[in-house]
Protein backbone atom coordinates (compact mmCIF):
# COMPACT_ATOMS: atom_id res chain seq x y z
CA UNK A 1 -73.38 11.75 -0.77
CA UNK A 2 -69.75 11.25 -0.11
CA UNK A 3 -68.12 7.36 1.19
CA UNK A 4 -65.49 9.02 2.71
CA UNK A 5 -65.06 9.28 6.15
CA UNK A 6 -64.91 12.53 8.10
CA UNK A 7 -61.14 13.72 8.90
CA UNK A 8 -60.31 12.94 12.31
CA UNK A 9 -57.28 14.66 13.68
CA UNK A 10 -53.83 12.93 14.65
CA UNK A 11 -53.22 11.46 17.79
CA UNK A 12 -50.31 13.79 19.26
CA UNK A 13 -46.71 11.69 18.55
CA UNK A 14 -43.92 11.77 21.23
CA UNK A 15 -41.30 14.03 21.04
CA UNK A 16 -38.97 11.87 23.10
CA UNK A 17 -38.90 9.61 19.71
CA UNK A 18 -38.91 12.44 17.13
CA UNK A 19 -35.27 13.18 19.14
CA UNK A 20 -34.31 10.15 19.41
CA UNK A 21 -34.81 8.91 15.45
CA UNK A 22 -33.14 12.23 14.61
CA UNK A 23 -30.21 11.21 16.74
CA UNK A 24 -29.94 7.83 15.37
CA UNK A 25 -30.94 8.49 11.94
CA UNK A 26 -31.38 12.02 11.31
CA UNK A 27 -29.07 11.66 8.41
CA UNK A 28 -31.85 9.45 6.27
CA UNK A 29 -34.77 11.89 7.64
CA UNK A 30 -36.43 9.04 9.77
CA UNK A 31 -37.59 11.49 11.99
CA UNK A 32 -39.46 13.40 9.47
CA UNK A 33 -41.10 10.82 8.03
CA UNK A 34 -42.61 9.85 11.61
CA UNK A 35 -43.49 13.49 11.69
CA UNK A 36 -45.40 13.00 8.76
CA UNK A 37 -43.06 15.88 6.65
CA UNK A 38 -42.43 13.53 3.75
CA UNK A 39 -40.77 16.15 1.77
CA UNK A 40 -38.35 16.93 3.93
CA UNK A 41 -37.61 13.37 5.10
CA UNK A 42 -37.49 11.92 1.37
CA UNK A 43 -35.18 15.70 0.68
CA UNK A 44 -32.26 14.21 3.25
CA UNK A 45 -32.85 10.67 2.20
CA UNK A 46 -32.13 11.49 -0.97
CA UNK A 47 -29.34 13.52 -0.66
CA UNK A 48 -27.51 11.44 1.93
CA UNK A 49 -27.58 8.57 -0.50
CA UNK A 50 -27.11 10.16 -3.89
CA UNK A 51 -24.03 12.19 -2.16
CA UNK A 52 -22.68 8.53 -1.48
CA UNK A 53 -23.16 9.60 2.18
CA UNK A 54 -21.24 12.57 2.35
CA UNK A 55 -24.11 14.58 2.18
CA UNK A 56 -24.94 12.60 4.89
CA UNK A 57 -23.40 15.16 7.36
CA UNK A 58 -25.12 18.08 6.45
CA UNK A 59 -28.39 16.49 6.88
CA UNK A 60 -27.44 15.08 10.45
CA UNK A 61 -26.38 19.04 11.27
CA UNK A 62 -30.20 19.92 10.19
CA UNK A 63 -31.62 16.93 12.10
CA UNK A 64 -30.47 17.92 15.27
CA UNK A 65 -31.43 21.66 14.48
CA UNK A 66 -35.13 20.18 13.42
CA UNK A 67 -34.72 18.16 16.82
CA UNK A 68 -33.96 21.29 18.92
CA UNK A 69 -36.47 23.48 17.17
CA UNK A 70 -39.38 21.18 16.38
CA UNK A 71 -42.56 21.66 18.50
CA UNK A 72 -45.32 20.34 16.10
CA UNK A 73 -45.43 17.69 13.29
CA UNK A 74 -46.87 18.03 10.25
CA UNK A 75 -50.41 18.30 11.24
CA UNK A 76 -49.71 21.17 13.58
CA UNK A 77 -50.40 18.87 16.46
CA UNK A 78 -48.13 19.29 19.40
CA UNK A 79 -45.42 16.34 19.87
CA UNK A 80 -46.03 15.02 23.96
């Protein structure tokens, strides 16, 4: 018999602060991260700071294009 618990599904986030954090820091992927998309948050952290932040606007173009386009975080659940 398994200790782990069961999987219990993720409370929906707001989409007022996914917008928000991509606004403000989109650049660093922030917004991903709350999201829960590591990979692509950790993909425009690193390249805004390896680029010595001129890769930094690139990745704020994308943020507001994933803040536009974004209806579900990671999980699937729908942002409120």
């Amino acid at each position: 018999m398994s200790d782990t618990p069961p999987s219990v599904a993720s409370a929906p986030k707001s989409r007022t602060v996914y917008i928000v954090l991509a606004i403000l820091l989109g650049s660093y992927g922030i917004h991903n991260f709350y999201a829960g998309d590591k990979k692509a948050g950790l993909i425009k952290l690193l390249v805004t700071i390896l680029t010595c932040f001129i890769g930094g606007i690139p990745m704020f173009i994308w943020a507001i294009i994933d803040a536009i386009n974004v209806k579900k975080d990671a999980n699937g659940v729908d942002f409120n």
